[in-house]
C-alpha atoms as a PDB file:
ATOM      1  CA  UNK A   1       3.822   4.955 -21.644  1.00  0.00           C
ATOM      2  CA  UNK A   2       4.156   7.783 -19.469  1.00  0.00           C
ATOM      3  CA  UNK A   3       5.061   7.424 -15.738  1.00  0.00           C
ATOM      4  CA  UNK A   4       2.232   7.180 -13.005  1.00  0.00           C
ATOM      5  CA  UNK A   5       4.765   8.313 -10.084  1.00  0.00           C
ATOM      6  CA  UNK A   6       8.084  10.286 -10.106  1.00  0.00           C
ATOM      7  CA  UNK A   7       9.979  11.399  -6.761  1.00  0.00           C
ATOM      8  CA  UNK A   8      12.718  13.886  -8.088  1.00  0.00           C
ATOM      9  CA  UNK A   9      15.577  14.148  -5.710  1.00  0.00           C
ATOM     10  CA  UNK A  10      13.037  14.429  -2.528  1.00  0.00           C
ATOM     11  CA  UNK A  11      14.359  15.449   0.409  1.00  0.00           C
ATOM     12  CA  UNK A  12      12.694  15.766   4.293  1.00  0.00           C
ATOM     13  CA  UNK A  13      14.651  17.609   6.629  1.00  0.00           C
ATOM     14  CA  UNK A  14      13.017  17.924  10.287  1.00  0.00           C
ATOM     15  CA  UNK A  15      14.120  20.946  12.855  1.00  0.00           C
ATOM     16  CA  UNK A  16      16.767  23.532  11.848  1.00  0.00           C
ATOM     17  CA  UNK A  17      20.412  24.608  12.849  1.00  0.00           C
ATOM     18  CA  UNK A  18      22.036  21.854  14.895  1.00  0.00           C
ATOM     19  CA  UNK A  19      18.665  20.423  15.449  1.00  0.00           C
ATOM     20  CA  UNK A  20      18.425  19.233  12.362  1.00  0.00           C
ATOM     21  CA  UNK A  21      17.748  15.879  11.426  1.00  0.00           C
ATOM     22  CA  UNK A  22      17.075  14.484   7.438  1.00  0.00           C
ATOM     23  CA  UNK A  23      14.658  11.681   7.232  1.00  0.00           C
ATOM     24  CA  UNK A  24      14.715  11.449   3.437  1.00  0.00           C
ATOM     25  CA  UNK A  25      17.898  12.429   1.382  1.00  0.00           C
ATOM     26  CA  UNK A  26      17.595  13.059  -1.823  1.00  0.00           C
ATOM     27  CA  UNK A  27      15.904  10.312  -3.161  1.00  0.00           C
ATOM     28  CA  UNK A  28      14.778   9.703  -6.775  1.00  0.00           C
ATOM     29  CA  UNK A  29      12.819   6.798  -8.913  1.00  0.00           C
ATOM     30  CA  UNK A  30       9.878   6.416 -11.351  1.00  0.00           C
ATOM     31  CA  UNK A  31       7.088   3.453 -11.185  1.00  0.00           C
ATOM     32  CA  UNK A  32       4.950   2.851 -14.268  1.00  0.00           C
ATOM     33  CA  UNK A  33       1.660   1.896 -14.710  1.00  0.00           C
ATOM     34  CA  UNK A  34       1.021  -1.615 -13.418  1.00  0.00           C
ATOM     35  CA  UNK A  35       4.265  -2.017 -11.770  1.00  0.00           C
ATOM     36  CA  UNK A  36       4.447  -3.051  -8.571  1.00  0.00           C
ATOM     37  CA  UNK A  37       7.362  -1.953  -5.903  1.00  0.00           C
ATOM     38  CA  UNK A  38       8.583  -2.812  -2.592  1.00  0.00           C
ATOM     39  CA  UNK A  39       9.884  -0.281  -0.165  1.00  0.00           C
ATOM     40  CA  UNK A  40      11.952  -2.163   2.203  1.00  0.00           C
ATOM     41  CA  UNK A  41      15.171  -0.970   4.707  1.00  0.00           C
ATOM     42  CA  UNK A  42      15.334  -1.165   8.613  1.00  0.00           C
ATOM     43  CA  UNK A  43      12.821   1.233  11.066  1.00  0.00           C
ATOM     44  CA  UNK A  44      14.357   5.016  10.831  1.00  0.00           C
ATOM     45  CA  UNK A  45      15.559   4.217   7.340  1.00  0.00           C
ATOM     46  CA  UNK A  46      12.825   6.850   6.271  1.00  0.00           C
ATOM     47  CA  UNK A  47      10.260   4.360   4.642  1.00  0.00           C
ATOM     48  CA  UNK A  48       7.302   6.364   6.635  1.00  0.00           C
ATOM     49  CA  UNK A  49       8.581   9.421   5.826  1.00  0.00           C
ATOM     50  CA  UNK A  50       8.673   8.861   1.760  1.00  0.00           C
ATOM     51  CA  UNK A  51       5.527   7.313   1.531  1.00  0.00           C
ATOM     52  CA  UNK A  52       3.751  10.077   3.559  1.00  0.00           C
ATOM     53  CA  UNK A  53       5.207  12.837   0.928  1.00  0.00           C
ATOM     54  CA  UNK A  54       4.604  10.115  -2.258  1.00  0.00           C
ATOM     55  CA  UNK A  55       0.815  10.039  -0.532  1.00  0.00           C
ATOM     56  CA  UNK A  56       0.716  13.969  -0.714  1.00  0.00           C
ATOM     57  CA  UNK A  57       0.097  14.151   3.157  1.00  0.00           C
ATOM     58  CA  UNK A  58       3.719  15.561   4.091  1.00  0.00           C
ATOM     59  CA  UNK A  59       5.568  18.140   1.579  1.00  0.00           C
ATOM     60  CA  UNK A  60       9.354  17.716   0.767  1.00  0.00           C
ATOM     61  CA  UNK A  61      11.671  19.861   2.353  1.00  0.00           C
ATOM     62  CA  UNK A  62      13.357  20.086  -1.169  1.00  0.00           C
ATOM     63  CA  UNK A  63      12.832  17.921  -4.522  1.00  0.00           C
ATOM     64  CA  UNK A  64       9.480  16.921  -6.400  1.00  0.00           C
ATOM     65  CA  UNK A  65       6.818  14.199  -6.522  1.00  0.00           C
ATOM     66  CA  UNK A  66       4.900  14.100  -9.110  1.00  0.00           C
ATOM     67  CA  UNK A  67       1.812  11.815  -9.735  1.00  0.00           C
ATOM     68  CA  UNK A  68       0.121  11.571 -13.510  1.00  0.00           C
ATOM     69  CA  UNK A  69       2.765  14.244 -14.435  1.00  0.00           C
ATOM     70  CA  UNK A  70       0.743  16.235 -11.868  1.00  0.00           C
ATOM     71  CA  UNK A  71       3.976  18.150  -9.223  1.00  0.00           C
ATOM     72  CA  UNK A  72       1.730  17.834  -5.919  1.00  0.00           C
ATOM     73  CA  UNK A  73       3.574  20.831  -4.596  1.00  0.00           C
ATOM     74  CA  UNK A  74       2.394  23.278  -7.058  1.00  0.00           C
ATOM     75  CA  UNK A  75      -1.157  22.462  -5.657  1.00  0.00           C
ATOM     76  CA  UNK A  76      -2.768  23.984  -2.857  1.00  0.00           C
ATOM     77  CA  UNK A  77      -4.128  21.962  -0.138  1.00  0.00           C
ATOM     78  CA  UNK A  78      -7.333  21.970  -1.116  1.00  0.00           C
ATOM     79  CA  UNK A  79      -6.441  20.497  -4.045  1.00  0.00           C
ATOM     80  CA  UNK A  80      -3.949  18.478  -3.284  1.00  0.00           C
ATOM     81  CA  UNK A  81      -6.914  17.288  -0.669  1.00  0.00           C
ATOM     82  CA  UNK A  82      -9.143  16.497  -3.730  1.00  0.00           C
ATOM     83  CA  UNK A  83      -6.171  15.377  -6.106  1.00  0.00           C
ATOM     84  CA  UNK A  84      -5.402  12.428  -3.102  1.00  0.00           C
ATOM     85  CA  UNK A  85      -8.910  11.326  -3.183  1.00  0.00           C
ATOM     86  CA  UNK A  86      -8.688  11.002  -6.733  1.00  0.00           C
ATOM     87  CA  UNK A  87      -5.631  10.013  -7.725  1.00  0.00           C
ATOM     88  CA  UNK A  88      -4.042   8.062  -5.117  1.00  0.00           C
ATOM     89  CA  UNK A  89      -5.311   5.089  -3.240  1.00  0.00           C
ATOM     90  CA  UNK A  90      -4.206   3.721   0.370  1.00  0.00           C
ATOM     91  CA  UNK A  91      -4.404   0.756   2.065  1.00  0.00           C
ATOM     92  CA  UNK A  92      -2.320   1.467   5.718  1.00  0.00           C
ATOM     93  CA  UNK A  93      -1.234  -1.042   8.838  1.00  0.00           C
ATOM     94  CA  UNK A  94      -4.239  -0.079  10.547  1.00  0.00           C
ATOM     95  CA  UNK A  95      -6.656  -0.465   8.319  1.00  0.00           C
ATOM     96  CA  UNK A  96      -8.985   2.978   9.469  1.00  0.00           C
ATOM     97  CA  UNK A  97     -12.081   1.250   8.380  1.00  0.00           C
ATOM     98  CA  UNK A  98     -15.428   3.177   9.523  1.00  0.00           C
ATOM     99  CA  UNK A  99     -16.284   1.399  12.248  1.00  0.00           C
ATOM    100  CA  UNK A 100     -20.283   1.829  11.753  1.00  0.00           C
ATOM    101  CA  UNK A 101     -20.236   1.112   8.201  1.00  0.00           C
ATOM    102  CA  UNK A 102     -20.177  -2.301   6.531  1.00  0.00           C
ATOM    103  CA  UNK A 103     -17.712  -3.630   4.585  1.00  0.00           C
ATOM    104  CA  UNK A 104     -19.424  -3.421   1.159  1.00  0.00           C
ATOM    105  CA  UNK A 105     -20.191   0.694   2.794  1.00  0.00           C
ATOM    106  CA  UNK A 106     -16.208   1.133   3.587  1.00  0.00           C
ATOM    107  CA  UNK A 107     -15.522  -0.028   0.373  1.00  0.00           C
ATOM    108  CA  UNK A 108     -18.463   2.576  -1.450  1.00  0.00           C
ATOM    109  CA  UNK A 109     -17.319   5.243   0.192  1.00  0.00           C
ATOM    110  CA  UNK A 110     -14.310   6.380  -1.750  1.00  0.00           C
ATOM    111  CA  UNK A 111     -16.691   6.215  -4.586  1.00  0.00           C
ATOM    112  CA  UNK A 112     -19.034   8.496  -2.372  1.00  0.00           C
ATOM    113  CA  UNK A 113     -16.576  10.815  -1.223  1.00  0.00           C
ATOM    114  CA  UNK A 114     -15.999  11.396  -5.150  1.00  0.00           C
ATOM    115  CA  UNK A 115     -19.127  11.723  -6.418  1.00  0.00           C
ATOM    116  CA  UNK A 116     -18.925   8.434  -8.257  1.00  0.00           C
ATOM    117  CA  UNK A 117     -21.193   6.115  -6.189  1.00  0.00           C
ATOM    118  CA  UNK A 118     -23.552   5.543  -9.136  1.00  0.00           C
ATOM    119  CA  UNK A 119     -25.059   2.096 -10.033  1.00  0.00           C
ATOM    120  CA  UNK A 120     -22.120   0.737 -12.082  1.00  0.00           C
ATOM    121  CA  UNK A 121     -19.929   1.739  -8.335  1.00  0.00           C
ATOM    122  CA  UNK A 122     -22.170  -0.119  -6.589  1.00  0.00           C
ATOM    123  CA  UNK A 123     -21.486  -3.577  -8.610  1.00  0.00           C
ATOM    124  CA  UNK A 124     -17.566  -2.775  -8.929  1.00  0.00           C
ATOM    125  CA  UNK A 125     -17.883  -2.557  -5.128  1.00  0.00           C
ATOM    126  CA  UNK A 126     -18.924  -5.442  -4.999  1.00  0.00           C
ATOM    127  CA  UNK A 127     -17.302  -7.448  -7.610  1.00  0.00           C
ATOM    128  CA  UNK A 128     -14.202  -6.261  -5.925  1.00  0.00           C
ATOM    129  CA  UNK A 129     -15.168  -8.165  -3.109  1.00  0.00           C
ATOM    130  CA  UNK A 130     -15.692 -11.067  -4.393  1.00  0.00           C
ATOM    131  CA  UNK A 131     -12.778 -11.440  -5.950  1.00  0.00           C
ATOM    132  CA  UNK A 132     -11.019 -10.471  -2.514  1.00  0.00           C
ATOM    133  CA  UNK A 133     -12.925 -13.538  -1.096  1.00  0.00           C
ATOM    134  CA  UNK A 134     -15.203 -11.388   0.700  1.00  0.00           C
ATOM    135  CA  UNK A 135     -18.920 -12.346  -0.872  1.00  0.00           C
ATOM    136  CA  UNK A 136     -20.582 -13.666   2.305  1.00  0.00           C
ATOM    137  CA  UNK A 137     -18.849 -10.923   4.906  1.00  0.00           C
ATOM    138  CA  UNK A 138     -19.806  -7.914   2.519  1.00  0.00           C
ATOM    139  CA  UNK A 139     -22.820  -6.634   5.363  1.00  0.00           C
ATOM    140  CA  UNK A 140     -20.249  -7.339   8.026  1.00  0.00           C
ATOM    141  CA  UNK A 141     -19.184  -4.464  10.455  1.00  0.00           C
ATOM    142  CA  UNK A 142     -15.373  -4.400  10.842  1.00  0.00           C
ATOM    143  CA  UNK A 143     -15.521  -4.976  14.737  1.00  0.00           C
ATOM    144  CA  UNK A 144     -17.171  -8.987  13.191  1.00  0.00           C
ATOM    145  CA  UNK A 145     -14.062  -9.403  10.713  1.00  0.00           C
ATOM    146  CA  UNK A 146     -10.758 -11.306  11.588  1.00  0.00           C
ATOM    147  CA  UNK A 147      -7.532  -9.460  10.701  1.00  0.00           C
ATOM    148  CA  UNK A 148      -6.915 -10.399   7.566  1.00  0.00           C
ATOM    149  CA  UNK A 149     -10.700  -9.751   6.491  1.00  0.00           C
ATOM    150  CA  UNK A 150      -9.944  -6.190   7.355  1.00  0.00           C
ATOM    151  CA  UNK A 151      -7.276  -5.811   5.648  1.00  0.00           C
ATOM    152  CA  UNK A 152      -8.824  -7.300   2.411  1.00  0.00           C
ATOM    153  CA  UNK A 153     -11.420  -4.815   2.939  1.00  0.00           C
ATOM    154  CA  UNK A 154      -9.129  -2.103   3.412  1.00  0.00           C
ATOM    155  CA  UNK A 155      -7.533  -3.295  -0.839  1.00  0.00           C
ATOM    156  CA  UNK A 156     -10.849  -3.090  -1.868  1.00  0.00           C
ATOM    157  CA  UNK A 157     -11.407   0.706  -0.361  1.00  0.00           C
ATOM    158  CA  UNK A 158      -7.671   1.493  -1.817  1.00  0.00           C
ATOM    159  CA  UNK A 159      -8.361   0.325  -5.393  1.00  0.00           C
ATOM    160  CA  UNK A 160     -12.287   0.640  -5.724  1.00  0.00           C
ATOM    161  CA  UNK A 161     -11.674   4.299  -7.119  1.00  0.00           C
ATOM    162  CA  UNK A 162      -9.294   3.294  -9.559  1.00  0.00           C
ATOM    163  CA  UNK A 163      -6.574   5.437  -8.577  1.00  0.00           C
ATOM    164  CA  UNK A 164      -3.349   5.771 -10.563  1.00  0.00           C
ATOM    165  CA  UNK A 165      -1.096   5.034  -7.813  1.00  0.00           C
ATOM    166  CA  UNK A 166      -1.957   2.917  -4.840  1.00  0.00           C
ATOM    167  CA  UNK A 167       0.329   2.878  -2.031  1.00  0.00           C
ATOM    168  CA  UNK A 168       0.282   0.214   1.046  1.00  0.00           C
ATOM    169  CA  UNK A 169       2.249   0.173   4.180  1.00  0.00           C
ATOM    170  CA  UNK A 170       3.004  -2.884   6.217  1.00  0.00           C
ATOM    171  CA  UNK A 171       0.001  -4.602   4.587  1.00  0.00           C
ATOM    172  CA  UNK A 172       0.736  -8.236   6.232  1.00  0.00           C
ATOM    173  CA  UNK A 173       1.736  -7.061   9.815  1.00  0.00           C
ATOM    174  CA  UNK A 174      -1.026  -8.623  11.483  1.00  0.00           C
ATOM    175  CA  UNK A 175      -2.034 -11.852   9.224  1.00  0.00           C
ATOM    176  CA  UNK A 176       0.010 -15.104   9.603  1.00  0.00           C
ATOM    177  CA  UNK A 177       2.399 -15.931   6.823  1.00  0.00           C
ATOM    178  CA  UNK A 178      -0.096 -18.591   5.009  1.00  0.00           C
ATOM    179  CA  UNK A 179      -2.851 -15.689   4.961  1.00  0.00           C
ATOM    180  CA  UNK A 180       0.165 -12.755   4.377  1.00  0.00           C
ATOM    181  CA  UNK A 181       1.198 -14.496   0.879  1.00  0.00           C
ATOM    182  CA  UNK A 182      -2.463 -14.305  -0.264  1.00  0.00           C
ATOM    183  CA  UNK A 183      -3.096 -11.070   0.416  1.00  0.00           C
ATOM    184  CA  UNK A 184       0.050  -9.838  -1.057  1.00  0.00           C
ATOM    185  CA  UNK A 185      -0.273 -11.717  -4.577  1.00  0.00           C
ATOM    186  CA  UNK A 186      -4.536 -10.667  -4.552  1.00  0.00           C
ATOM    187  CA  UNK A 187      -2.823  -7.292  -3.733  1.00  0.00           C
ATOM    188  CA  UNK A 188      -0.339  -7.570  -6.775  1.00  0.00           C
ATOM    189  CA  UNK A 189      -2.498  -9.548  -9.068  1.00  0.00           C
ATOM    190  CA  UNK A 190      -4.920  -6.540  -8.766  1.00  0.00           C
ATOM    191  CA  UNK A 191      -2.309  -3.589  -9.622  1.00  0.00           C
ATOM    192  CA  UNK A 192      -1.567  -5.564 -12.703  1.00  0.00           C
ATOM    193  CA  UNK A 193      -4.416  -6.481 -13.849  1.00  0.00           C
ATOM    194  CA  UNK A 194      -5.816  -2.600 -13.580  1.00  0.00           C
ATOM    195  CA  UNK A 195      -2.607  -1.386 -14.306  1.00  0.00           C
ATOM    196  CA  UNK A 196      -1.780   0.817 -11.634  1.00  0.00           C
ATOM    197  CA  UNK A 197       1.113   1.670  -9.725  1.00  0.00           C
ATOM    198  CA  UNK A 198       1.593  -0.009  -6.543  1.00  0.00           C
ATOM    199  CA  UNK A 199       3.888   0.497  -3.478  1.00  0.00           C
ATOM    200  CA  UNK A 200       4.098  -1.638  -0.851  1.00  0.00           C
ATOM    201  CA  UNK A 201       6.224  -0.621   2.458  1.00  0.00           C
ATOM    202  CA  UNK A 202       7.261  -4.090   4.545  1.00  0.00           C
ATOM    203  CA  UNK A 203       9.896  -5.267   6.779  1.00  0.00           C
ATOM    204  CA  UNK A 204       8.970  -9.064   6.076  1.00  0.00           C
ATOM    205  CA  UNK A 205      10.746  -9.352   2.539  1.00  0.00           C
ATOM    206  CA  UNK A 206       9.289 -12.959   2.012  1.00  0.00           C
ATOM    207  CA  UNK A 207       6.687 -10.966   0.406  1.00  0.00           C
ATOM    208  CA  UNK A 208       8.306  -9.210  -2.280  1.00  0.00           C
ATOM    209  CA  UNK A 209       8.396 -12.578  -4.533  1.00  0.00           C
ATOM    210  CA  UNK A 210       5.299 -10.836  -5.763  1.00  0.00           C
ATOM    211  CA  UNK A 211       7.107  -7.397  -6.379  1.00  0.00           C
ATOM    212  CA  UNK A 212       8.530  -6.096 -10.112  1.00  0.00           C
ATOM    213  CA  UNK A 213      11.229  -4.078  -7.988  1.00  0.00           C
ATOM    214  CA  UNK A 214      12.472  -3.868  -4.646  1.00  0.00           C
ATOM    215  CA  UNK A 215      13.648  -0.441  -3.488  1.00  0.00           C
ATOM    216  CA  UNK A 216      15.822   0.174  -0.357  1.00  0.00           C
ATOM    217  CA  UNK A 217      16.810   2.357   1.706  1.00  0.00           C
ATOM    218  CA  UNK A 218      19.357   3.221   4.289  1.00  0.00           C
ATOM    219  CA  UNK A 219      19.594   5.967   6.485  1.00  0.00           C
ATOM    220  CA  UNK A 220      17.134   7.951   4.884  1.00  0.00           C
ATOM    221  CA  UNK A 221      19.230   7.211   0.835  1.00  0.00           C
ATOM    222  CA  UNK A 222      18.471   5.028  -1.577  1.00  0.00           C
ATOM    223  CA  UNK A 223      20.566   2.293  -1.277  1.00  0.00           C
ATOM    224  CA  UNK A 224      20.023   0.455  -4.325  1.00  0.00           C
ATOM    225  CA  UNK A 225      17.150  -0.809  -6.539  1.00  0.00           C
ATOM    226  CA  UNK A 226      16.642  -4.543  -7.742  1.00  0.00           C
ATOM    227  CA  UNK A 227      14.813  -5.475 -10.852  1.00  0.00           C
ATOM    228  CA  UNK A 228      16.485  -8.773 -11.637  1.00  0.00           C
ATOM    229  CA  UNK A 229      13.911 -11.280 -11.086  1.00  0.00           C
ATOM    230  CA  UNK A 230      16.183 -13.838  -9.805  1.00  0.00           C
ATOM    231  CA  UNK A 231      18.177 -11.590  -7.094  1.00  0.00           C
ATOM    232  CA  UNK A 232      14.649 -10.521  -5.933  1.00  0.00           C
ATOM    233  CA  UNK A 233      13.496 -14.023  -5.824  1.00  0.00           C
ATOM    234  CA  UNK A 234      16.489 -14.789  -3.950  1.00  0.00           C
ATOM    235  CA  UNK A 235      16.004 -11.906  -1.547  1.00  0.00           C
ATOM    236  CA  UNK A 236      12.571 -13.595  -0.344  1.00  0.00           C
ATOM    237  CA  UNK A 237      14.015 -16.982  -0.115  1.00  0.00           C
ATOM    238  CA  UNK A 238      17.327 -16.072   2.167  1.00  0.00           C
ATOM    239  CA  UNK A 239      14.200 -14.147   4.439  1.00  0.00           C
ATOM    240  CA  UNK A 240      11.726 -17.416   4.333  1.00  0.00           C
ATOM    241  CA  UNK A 241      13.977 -20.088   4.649  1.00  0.00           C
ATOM    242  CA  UNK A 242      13.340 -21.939   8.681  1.00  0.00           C
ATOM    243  CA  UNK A 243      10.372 -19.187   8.861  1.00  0.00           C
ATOM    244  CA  UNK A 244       7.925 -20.501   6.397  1.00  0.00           C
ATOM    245  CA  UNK A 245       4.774 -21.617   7.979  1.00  0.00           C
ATOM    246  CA  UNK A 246       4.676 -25.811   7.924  1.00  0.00           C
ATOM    247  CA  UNK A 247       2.421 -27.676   5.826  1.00  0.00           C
ATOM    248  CA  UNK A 248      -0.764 -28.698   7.808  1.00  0.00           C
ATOM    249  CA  UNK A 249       0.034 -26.279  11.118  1.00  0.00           C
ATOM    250  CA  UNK A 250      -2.894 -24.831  12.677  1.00  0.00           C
ATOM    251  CA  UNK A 251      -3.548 -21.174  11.667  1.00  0.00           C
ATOM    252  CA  UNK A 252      -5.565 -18.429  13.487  1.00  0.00           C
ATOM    253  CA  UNK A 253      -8.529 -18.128  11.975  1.00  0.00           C
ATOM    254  CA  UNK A 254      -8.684 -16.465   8.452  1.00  0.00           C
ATOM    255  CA  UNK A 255      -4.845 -16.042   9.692  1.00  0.00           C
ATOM    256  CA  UNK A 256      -5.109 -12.752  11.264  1.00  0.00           C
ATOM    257  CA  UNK A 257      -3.286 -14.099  14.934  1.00  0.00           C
ATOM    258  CA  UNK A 258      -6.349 -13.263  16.881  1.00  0.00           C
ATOM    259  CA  UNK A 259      -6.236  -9.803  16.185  1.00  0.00           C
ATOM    260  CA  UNK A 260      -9.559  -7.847  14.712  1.00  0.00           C
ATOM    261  CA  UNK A 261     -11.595  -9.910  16.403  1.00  0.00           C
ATOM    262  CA  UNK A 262     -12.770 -12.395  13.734  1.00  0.00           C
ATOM    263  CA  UNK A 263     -16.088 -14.157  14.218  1.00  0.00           C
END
């Protein structure tokens, strides 16, 4: 099976001279087709940084990322422009759902936006969904949807296309940890299934018990990778431990903590 995602030695250097300052340092790894990865290591570890080149919206300073055996810098911007809307899926912190269009209309407009918004889009729209727990807030504006409706809506718009890589940062940071671990496993559950490749960026590492591999990083390196189940499982239990939300305590509803504005 060939890879859906290489970086090759990737490096982003900012300013020159003295002024210089290297957010990503040669890094390197591979994901496969429905494998799906955490990207984990403190703020300024150059998380952000990495997943903006991986995503095709920042070019390395030095190295290669390439996507379907596809090097996104040998492409222009137009097409790396088109190559992102087909190829790669996203699902960031903040959601950037149209604010005039429904959900089910967020969700059909990747499919718009590549020509593909034919009758069998249409049901896989809203199949998707469904499945996401969405039926009954699919003609729903985003300003009516709690947090963690939003952000289920923003899965739906990252994998409706059926990208080969689908990339998420901070997916959980505004949903309570009850409505965090469903997301998450829907989220991981879904890159199986469809076998794509999945990255997730998070600081809250109780989540990566739904993770193949964890990846870290340190000061803009790789620090090391994990892909034994048990020292991953391990890694989410030291992080849970007194922070696990108690049985029967009182969520927010649909467990966004009052953000979005859920109705």
């Amino acid at each position: 099976m060939s890879e859906a995602l290489r970086a090759d030695v990737v490096t982003k250097v900012y300013g020159q001279g003295a002024n210089a300052v290297t957010a990503v340092n040669q890094v390197s790894f591979s994901i496969m087709p429905g494998e799906f990865v955490a990207l984990v290591g403190p703020s300024g570890s150059g998380k952000t940084t990495l997943l903006a080149m991986l995503a095709g919206l920042l070019s390395p300073s030095d190295g290669e990322i390439l996507i379907g055996g596809e090097p996104l810098g040998e492409l222009s911007e137009a097409e790396r422009t088109r190559f992102r809307g087909r190829a790669i899926g996203f699902s960031f912190q903040s959601n950037n759902l149209v604010p005039y269009l429904t959900a089910l209309e967020n969700v059909e407009l990747m499919l718009r936006l590549n020509g593909k918004l034919d009758r069998a889009g249409r049901v896989r729209s809203r199949e998707l969904l469904e499945r996401l727990g969405l039926a009954d807030r699919m003609r729903a504006y985003p300003g009516q949807l709690s947090g963690g409706q939003q952000q289920r809506v923003a899965i739906a718009r990252a994998l409706i296309h059926q990208p080969s890589v689908v990339l998420a940062d901070e997916p959980t940071a505004s949903l309570d940890t009850e409505r965090a671990y469903q997301v998450v496993e829907t989220f991981a559950h879904l890159i199986h299934e469809q076998e794509r490749a999945g990255i997730m960026v998070t600081h809250d590492l109780r989540m990566v018990k739904y993770v193949d591999r964890v990846i870290q990083m340190m000061d803009g390196r790789l620090s090391q990778i994990i892909s034994d189940r048990a020292e991953i499982d391990a890694l989410a239990a030291m992080q849970s431990g007194s922070v696990e939300t108690p049985a029967g305590a009182t969520q927010a509803e649909d467990g966004d903590n009052g953000n979005g504005g859920g109705t």
